[in-house]
Protein backbone atom coordinates (compact mmCIF):
# COMPACT_ATOMS: atom_id res chain seq x y z
CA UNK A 1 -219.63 136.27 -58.86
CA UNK A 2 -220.68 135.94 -62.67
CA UNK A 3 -218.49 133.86 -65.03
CA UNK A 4 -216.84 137.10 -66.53
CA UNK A 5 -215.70 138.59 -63.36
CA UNK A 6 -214.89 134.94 -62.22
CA UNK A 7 -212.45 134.35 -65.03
CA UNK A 8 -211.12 137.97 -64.55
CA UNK A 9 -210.21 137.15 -61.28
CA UNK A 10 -208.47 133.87 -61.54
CA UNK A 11 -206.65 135.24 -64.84
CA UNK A 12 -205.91 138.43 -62.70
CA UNK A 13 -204.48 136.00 -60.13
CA UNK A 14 -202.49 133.93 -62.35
CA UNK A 15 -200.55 137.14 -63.58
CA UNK A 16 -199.59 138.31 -60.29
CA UNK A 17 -198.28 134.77 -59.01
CA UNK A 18 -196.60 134.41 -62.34
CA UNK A 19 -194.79 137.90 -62.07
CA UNK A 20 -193.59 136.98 -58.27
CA UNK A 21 -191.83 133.60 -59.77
CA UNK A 22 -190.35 135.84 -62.28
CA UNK A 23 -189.36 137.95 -59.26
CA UNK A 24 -188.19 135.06 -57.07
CA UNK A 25 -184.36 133.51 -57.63
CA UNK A 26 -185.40 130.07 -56.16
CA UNK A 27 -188.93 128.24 -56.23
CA UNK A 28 -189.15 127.24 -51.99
CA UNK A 29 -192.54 125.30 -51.36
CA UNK A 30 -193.53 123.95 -48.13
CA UNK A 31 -194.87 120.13 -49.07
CA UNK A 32 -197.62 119.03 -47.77
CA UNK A 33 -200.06 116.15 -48.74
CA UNK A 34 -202.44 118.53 -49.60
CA UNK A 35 -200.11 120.77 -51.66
CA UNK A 36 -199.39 117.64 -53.39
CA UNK A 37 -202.91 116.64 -54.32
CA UNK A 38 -203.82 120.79 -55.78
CA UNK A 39 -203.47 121.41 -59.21
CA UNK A 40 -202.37 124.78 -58.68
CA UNK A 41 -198.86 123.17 -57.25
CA UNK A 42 -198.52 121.10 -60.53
CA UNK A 43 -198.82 124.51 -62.50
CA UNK A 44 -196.49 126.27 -60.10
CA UNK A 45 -194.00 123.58 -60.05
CA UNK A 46 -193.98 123.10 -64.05
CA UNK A 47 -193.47 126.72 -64.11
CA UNK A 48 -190.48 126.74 -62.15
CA UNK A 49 -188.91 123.57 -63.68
CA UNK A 50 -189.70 125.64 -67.19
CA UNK A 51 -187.92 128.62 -65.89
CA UNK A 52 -185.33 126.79 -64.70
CA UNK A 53 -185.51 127.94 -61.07
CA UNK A 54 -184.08 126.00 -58.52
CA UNK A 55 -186.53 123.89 -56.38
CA UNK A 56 -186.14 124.06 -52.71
CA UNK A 57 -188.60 121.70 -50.97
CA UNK A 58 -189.33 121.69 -47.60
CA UNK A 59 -191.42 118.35 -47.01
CA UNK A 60 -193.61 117.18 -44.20
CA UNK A 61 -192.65 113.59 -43.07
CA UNK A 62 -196.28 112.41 -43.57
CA UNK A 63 -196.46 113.85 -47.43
CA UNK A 64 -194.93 111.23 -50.00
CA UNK A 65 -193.50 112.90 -53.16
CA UNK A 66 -192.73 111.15 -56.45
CA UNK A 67 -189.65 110.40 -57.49
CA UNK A 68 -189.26 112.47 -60.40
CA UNK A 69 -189.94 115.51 -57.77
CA UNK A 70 -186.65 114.48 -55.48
CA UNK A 71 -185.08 114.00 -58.96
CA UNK A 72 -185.83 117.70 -60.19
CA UNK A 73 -185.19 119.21 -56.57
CA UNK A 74 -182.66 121.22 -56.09
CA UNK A 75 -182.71 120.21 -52.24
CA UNK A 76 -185.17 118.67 -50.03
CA UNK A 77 -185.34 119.29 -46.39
CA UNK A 78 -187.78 116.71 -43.95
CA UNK A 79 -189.63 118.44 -41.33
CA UNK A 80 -191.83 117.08 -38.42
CA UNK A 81 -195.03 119.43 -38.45
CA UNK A 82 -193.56 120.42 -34.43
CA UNK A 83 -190.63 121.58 -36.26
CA UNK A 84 -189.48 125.34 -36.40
CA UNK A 85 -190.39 126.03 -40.32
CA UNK A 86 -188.12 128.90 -40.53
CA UNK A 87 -184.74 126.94 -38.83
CA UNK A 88 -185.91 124.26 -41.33
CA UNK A 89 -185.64 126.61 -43.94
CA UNK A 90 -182.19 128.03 -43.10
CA UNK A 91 -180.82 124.70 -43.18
CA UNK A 92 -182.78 123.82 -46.80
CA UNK A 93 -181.36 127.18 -47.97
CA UNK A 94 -177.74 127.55 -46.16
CA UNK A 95 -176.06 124.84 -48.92
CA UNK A 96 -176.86 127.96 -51.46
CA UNK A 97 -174.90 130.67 -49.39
């Protein structure tokens, strides 16, 4: 892929994850060490906190966030990587019901 169509593409990208934040009441990310360490988290995550979304973090026991993160969550729910993800998120999310 050429550096035109390369750039097209990731700015093509961009738009449609930025329209589905738009979209989306709550920012609800699944934190892992590696979804710590990828820049494209930092972007997504300053985007919410610049929105003013609430954060919702569902966080693997082995994946260490900073402090400022648990400051600016809105909840955080630890999960085991064994765990059901989608009880885990019911309990993250039932506090907003």
């Amino acid at each position: 892929m050429n550096h035109k169509r390369s750039k097209l593409y990731r700015d093509e990208a961009m738009m449609r994850m930025r329209k589905q934040m738009d979209e989306s009441a709550v920012f609800l990310a699944l934190a892992s060490p590696e979804w710590l360490d990828d820049p494209l988290c930092w972007a997504q995550l300053g985007y919410c906190l610049m929105k003013d979304k609430p954060l919702y973090l569902l966080v693997l026991r082995d994946a260490e966030i900073p402090e400022a993160l648990k400051r600016a969550a809105t909840r955080i729910e630890y999960v085991a990587h064994d765990e059901d993800l989608e009880l885990a998120t019911k309990r993250l999310l039932g506090a907003r019901q």
